[in-house]
N, C-alpha and C. Protein backbone atom coordinates (compact mmCIF):
# COMPACT_ATOMS: atom_id res chain seq x y z
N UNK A 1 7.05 -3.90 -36.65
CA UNK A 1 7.96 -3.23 -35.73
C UNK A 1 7.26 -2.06 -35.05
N UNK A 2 6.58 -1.47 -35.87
CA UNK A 2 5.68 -0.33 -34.80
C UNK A 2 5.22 -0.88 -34.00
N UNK A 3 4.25 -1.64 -34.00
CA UNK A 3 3.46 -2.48 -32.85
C UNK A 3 4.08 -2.77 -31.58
N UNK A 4 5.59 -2.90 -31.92
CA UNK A 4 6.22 -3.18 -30.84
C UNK A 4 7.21 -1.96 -30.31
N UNK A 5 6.93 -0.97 -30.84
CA UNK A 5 7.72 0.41 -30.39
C UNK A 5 6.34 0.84 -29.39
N UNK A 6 5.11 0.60 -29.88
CA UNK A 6 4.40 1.27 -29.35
C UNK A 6 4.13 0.69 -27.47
N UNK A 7 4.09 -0.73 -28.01
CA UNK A 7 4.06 -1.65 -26.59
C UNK A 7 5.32 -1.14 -25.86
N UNK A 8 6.85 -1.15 -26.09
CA UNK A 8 7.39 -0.42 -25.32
C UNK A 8 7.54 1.28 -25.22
N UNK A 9 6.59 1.82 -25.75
CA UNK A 9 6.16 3.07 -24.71
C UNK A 9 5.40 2.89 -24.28
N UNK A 10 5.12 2.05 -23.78
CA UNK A 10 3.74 2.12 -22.91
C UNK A 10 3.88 1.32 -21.61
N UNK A 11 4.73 0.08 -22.33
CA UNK A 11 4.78 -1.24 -21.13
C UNK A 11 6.22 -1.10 -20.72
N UNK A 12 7.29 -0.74 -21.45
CA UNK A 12 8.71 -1.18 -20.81
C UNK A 12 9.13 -0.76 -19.97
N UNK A 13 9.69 -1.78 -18.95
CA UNK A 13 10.32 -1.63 -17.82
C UNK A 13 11.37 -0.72 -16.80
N UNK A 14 12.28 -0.32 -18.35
CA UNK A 14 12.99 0.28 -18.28
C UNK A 14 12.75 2.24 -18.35
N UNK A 15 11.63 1.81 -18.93
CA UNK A 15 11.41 3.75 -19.26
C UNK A 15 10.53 3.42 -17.96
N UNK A 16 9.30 2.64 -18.11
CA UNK A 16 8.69 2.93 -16.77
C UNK A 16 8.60 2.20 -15.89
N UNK A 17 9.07 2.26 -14.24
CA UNK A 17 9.33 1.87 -13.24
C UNK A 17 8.23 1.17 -12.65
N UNK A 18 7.11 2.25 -12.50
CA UNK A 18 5.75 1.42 -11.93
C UNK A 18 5.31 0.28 -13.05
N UNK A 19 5.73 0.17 -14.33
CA UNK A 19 4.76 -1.36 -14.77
C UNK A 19 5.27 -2.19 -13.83
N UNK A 20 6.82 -2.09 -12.77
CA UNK A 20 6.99 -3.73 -12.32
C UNK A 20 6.18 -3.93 -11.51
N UNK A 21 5.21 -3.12 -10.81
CA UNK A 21 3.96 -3.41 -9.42
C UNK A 21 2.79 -4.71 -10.95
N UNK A 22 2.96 -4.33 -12.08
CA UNK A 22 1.65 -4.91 -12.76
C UNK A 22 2.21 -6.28 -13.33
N UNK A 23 3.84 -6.68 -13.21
CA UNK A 23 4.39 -7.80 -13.35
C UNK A 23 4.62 -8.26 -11.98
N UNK A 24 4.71 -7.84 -11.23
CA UNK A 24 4.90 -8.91 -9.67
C UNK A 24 3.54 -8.91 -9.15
N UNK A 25 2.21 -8.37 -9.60
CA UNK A 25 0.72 -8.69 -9.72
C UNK A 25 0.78 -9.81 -10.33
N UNK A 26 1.13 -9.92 -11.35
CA UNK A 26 0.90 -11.50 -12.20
C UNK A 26 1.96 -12.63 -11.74
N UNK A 27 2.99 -11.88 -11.01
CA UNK A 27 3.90 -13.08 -10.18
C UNK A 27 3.12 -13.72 -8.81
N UNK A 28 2.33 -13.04 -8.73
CA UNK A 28 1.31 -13.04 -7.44
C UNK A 28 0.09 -13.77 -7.63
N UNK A 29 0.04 -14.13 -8.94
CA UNK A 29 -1.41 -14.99 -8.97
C UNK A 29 -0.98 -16.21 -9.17
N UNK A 30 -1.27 -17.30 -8.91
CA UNK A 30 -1.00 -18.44 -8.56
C UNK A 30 -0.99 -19.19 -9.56
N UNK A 31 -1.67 -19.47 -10.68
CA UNK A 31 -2.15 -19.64 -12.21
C UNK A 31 -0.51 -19.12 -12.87
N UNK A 32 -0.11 -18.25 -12.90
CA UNK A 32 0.93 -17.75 -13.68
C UNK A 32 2.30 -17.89 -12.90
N UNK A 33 2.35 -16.94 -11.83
CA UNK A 33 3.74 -16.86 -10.98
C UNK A 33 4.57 -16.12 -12.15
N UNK A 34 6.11 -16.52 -11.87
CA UNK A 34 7.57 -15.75 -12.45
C UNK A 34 7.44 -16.51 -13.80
N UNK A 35 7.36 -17.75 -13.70
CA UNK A 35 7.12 -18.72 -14.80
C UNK A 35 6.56 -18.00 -16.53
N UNK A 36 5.13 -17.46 -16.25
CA UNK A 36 4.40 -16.45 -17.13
C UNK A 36 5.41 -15.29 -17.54
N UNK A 37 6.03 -14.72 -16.90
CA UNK A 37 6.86 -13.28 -17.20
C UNK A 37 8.21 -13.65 -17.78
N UNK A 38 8.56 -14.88 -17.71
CA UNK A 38 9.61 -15.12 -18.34
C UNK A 38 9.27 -15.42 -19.58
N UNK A 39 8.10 -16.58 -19.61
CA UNK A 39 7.99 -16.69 -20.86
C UNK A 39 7.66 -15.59 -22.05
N UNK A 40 6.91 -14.82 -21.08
CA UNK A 40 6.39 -13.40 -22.27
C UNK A 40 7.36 -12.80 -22.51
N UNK A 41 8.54 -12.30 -21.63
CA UNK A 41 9.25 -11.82 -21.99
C UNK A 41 10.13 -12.74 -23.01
N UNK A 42 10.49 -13.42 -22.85
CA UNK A 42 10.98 -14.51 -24.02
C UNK A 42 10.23 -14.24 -25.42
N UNK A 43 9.09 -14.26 -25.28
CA UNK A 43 8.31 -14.51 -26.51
C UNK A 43 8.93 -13.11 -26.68
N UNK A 44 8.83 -11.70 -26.75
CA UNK A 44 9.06 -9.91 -27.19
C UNK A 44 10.34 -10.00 -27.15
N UNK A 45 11.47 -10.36 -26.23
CA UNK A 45 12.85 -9.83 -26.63
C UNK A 45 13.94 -10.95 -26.46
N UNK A 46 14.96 -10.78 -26.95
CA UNK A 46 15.72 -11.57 -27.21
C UNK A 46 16.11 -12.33 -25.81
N UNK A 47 17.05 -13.53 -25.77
CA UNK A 47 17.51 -14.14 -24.30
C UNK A 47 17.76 -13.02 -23.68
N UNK A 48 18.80 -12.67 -23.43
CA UNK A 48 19.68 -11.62 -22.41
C UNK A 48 18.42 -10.61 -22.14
N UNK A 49 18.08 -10.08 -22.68
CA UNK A 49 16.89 -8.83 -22.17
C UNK A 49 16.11 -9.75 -21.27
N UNK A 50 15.11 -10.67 -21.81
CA UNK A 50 14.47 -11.69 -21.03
C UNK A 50 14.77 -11.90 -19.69
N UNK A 51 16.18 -12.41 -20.05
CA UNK A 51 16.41 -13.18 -18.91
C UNK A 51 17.16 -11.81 -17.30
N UNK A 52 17.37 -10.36 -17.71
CA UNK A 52 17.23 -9.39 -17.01
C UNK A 52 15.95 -8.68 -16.96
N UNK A 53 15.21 -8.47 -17.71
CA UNK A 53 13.56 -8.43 -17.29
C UNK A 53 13.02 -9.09 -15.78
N UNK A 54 13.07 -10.38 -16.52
CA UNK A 54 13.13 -11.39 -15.09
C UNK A 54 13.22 -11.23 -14.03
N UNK A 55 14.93 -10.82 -13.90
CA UNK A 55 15.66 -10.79 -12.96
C UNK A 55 15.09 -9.64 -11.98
N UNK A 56 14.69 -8.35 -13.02
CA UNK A 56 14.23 -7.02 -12.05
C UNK A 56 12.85 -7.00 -11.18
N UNK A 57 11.75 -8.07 -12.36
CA UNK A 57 10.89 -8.07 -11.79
C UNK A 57 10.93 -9.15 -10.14
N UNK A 58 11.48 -9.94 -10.49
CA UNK A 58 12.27 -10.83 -9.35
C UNK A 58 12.63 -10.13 -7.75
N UNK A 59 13.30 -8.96 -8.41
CA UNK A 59 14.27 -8.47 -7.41
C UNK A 59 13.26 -7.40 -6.60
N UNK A 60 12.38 -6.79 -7.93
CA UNK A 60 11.13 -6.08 -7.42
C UNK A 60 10.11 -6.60 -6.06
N UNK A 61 10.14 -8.31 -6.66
CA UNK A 61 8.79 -8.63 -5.46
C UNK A 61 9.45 -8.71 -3.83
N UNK A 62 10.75 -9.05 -4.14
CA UNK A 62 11.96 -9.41 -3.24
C UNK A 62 11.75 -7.67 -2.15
N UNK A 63 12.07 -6.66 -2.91
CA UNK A 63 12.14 -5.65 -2.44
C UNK A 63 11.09 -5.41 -1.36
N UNK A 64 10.37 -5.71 -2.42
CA UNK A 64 8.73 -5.36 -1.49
C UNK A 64 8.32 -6.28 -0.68
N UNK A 65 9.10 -7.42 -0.83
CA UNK A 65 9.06 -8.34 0.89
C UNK A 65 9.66 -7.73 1.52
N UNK A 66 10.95 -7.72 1.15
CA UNK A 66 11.94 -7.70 2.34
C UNK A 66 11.55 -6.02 3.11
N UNK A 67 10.64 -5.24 2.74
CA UNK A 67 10.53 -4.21 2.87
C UNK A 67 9.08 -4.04 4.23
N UNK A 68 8.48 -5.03 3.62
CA UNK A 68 7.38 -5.81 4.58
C UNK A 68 7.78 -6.68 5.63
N UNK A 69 9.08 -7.44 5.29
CA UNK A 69 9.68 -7.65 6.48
C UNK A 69 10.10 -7.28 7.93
N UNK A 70 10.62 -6.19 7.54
CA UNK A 70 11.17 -5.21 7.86
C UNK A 70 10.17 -4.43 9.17
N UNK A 71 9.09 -3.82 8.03
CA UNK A 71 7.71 -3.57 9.19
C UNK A 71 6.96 -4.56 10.06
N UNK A 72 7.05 -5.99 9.39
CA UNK A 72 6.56 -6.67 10.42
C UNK A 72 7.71 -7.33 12.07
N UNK A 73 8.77 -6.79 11.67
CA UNK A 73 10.18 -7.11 12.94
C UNK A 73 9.96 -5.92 13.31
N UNK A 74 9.60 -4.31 13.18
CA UNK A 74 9.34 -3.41 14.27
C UNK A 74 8.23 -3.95 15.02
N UNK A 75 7.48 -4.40 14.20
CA UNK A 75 6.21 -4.51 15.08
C UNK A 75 6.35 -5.40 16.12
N UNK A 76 6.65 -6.61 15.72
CA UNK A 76 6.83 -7.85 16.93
C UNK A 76 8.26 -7.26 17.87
N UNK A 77 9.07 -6.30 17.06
CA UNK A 77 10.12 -5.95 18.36
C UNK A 77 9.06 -5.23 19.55
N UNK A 78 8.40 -4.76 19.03
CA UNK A 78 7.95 -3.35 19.72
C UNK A 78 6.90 -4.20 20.89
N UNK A 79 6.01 -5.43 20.04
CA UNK A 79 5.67 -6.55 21.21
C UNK A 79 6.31 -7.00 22.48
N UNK A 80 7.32 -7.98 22.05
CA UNK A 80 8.26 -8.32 22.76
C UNK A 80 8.99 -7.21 23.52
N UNK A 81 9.12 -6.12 23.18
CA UNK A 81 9.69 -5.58 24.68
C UNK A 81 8.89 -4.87 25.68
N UNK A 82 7.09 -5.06 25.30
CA UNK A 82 6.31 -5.15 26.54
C UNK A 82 6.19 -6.03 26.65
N UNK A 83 6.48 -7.85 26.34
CA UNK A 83 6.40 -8.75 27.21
C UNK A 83 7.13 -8.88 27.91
N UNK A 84 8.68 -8.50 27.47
CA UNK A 84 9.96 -8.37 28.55
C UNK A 84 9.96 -7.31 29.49
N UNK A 85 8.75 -6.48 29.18
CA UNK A 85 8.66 -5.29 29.99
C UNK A 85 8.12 -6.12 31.03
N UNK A 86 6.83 -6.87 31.04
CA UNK A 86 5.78 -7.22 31.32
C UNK A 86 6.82 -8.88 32.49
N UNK A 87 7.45 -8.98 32.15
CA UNK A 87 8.02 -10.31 32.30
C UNK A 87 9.13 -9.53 33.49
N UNK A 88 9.38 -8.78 33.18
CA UNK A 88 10.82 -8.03 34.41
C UNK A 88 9.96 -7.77 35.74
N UNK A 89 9.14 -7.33 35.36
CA UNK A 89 7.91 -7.18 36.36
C UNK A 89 7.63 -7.75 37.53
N UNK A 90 7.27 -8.99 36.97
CA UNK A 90 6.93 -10.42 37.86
C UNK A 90 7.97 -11.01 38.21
N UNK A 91 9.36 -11.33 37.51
CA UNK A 91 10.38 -11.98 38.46
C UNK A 91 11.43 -11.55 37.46
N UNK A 92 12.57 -11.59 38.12
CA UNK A 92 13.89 -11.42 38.03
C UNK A 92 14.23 -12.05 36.43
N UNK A 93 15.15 -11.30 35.87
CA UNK A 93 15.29 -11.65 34.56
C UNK A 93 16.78 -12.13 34.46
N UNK A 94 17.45 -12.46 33.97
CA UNK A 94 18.45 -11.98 33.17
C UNK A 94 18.63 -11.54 32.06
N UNK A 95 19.12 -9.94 31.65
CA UNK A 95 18.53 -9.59 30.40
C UNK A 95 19.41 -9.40 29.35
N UNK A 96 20.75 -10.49 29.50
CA UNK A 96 21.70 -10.64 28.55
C UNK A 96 20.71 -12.09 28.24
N UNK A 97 20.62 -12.53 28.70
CA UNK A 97 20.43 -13.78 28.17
C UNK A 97 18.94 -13.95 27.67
N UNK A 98 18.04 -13.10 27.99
CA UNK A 98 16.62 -12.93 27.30
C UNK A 98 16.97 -12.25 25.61
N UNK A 99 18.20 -11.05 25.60
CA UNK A 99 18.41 -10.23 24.41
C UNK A 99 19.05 -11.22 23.64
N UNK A 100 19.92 -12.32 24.66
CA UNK A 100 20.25 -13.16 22.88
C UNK A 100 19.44 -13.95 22.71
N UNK A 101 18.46 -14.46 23.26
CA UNK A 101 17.29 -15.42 22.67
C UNK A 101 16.95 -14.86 21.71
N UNK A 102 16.47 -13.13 22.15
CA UNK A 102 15.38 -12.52 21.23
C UNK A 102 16.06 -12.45 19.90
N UNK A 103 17.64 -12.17 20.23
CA UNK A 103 18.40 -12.08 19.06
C UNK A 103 18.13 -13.52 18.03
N UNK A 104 18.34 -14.99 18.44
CA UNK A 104 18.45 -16.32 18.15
C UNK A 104 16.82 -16.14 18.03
N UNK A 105 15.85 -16.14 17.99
CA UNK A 105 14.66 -16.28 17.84
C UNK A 105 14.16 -15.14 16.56
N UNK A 106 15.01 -14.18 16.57
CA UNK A 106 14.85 -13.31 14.86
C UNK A 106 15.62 -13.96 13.97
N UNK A 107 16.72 -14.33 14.08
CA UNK A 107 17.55 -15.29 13.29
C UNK A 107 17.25 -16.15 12.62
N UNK A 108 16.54 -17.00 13.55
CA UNK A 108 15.44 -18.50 12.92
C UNK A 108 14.18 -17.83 12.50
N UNK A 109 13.58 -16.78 12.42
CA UNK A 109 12.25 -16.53 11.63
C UNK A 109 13.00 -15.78 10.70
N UNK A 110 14.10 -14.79 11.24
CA UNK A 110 14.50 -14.36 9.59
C UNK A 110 14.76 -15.31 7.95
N UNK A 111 15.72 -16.57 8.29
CA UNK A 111 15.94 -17.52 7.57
C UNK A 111 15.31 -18.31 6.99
N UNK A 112 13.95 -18.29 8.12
CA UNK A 112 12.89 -18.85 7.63
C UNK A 112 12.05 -17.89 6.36
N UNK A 113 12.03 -16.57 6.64
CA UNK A 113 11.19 -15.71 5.88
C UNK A 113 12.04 -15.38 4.99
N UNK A 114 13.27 -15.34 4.87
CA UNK A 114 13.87 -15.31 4.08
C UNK A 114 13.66 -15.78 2.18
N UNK A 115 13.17 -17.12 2.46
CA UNK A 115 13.12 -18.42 1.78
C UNK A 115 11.32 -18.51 1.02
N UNK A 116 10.56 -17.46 2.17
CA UNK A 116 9.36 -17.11 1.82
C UNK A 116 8.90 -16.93 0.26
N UNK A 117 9.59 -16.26 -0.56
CA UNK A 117 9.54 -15.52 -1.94
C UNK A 117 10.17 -17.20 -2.66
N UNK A 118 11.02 -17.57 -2.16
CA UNK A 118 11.65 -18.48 -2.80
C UNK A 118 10.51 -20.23 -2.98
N UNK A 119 10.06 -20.03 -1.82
CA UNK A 119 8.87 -20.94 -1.40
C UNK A 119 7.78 -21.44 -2.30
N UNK A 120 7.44 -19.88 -2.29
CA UNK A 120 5.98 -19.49 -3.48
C UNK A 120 6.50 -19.57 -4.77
N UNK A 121 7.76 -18.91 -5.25
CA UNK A 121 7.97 -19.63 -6.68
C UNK A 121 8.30 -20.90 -6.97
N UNK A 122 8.84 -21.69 -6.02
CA UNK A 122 8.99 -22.74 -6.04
C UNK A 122 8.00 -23.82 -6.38
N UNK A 123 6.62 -23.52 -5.24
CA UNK A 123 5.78 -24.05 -5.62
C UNK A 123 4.93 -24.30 -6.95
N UNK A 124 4.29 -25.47 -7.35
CA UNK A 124 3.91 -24.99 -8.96
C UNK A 124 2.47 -24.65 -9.03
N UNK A 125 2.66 -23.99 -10.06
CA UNK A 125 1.67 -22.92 -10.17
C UNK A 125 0.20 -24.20 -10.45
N UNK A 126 -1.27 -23.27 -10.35
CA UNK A 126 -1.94 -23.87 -9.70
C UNK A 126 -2.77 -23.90 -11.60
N UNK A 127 -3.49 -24.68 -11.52
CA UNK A 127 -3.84 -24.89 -13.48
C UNK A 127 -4.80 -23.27 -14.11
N UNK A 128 -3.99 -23.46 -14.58
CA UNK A 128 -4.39 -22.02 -15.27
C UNK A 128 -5.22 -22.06 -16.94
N UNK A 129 -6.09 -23.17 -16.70
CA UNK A 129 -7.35 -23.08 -17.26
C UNK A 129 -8.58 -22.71 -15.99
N UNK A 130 -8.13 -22.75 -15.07
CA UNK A 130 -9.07 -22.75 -13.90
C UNK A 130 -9.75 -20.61 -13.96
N UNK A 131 -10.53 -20.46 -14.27
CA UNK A 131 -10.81 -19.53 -14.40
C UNK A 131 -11.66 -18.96 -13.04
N UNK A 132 -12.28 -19.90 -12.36
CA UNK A 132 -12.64 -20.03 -11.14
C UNK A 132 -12.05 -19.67 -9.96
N UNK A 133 -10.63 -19.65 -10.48
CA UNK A 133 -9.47 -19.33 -8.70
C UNK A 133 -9.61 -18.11 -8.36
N UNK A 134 -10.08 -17.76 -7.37
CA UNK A 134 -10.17 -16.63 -6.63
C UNK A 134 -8.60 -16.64 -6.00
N UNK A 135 -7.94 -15.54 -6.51
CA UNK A 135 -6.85 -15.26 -6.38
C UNK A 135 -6.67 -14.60 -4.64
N UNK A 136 -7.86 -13.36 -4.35
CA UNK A 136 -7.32 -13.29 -3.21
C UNK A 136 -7.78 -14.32 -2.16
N UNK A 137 -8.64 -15.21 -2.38
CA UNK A 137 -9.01 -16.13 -1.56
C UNK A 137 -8.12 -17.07 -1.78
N UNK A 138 -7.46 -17.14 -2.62
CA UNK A 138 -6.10 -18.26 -2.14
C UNK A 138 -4.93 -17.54 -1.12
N UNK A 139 -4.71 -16.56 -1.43
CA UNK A 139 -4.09 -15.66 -0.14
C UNK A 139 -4.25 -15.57 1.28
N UNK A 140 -5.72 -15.91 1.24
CA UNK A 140 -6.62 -15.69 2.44
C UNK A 140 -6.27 -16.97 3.53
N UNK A 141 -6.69 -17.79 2.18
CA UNK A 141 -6.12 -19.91 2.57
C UNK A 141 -5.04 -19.64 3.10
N UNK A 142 -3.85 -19.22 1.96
CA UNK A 142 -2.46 -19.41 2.54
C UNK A 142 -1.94 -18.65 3.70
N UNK A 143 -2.80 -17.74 4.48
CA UNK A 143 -2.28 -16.94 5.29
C UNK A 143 -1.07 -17.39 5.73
N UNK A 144 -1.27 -18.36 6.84
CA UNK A 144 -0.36 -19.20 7.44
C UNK A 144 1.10 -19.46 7.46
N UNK A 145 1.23 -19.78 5.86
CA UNK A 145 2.21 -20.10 4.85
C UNK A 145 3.47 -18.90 4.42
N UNK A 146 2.39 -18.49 4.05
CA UNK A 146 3.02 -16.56 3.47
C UNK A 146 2.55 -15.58 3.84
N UNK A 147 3.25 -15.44 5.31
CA UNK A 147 2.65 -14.03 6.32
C UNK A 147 3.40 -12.80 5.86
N UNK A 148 4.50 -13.10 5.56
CA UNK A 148 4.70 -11.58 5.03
C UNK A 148 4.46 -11.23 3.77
N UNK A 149 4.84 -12.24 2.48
CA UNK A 149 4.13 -12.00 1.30
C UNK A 149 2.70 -11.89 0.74
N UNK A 150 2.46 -12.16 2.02
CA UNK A 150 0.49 -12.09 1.89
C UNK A 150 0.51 -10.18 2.16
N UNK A 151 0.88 -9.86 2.55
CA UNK A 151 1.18 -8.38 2.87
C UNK A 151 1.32 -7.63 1.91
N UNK A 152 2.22 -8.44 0.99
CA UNK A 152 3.02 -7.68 -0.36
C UNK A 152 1.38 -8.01 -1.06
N UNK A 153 0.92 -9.37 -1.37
CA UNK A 153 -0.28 -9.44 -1.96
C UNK A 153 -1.15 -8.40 -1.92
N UNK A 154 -1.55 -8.28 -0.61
CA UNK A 154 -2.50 -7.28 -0.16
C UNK A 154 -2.60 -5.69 -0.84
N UNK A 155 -0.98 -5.28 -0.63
CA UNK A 155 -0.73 -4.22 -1.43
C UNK A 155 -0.68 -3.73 -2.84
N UNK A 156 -0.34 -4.91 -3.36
CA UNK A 156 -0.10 -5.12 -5.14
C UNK A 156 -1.23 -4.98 -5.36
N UNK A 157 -2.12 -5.79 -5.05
CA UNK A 157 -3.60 -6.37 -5.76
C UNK A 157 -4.44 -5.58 -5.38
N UNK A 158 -4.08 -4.87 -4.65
CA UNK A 158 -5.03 -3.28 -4.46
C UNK A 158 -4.92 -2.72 -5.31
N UNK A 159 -3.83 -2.18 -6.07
CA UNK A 159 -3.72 -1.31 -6.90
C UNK A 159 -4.90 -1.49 -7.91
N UNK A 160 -5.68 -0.36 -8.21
CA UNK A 160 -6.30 -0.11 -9.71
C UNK A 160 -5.45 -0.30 -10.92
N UNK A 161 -5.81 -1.63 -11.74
CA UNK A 161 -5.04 -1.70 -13.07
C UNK A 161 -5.39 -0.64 -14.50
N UNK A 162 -6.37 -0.10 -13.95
CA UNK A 162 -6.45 1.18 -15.07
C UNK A 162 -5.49 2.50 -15.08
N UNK A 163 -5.98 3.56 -15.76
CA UNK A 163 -5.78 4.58 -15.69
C UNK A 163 -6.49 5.32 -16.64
N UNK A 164 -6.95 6.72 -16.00
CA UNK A 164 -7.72 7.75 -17.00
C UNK A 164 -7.32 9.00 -16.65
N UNK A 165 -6.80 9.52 -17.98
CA UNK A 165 -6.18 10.88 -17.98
C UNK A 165 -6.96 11.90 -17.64
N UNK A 166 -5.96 12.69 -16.59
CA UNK A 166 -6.68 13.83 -15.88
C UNK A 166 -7.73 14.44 -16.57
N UNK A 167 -7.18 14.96 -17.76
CA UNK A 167 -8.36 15.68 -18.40
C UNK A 167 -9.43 14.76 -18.92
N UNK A 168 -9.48 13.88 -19.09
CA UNK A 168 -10.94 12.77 -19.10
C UNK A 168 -11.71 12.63 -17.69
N UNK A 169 -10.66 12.78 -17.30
CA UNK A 169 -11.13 12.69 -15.78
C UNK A 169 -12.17 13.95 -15.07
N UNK A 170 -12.00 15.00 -15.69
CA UNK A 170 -12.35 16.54 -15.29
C UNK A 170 -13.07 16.96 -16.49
N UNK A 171 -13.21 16.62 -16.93
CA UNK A 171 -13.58 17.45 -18.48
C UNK A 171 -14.92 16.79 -18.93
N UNK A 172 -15.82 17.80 -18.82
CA UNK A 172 -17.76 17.27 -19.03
C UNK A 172 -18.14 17.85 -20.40
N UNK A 173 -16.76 18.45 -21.30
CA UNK A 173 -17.52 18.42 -22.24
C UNK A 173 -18.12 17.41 -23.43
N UNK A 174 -17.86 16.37 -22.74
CA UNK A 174 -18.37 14.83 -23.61
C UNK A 174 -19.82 15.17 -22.93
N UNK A 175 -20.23 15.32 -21.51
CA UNK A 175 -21.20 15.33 -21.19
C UNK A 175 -22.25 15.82 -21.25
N UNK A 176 -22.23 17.32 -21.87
CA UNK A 176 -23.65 17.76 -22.39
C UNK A 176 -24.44 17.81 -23.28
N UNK A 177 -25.27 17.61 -22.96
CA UNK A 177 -26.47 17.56 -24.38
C UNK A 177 -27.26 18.77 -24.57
N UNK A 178 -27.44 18.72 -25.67
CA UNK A 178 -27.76 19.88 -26.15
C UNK A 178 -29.67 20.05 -26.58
């Protein structure tokens, strides 16, 4: 039972917020996905915890799409209204009927991106004896596929999985010799 008091001060979800960036990292590698985090969590705590573990880390990667979403529709708005800028220009518009396209044309990529997160777990995970998979080079492949979750990738898998305490960090008295 210590062993496992100690793992949750260190790893649990609930006291600490940032481990879910180091579980939607491993939802992010292709070898494991949501699949892996359920089961581990299965294996440490009972159903019900498990199966809300899950759920947060779930809701976590979700966040951080839909959050990437979000920035990538300013951006293409902010496009599109110098092409409509660009387009009023040259000939006569009608610009009720250009604003509900633009409207009907976010609609159908929203629904589509929507389904994005749902896509990638869906898909099955790729053999995870393969020790060989270059994880961000499967990202790279899938651009195409998962344009906005390739985003979330980008960001997660940046992160440094370490950490070293400030004062290790600053402190040379390991370093001199005498």
């Amino acid at each position: 039972m210590n062993m496992m008091l100690k793992f949750e001060k260190h790893w649990d979800c609930e006291a600490n917020q940032n481990f879910f960036l180091l579980y939607v990292a491993n939802v992010l590698d292709q070898r494991l996905k949501l699949k892996y985090i359920k089961f581990c969590f299965g294996e440490l705590y009972d159903y019900d915890k498990a199966q809300l573990l899950t759920k947060k880390v779930k809701d976590n990667l979700v966040s951080l799409y839909e959050f990437y979403l979000k920035a990538n529709e300013m951006v293409d708005d902010n496009r599109h209204k110098q092409n409509v800028n660009d387009a009023i220009d040259d000939i006569e518009v009608d610009v009720n009927t250009l604003a509900r396209f633009k409207r009907h044309l976010q609609e159908e990529d929203n629904l589509e991106n929507r389904n994005e997160v749902e896509r990638y777990l869906v898909n099955g995970c790729e053999d995870s004896n393969d020790d060989k998979l270059d994880i961000l080079g499967w990202w790279k492949i899938n651009a195409s596929k998962y344009k906005i979750l390739l985003k979330v990738a980008q960001y997660v898998l940046a992160i440094p999985i370490f950490t070293v305490a400030s004062k290790s960090a600053f402190s040379i008295g390991g370093r001199i010799l005498d």
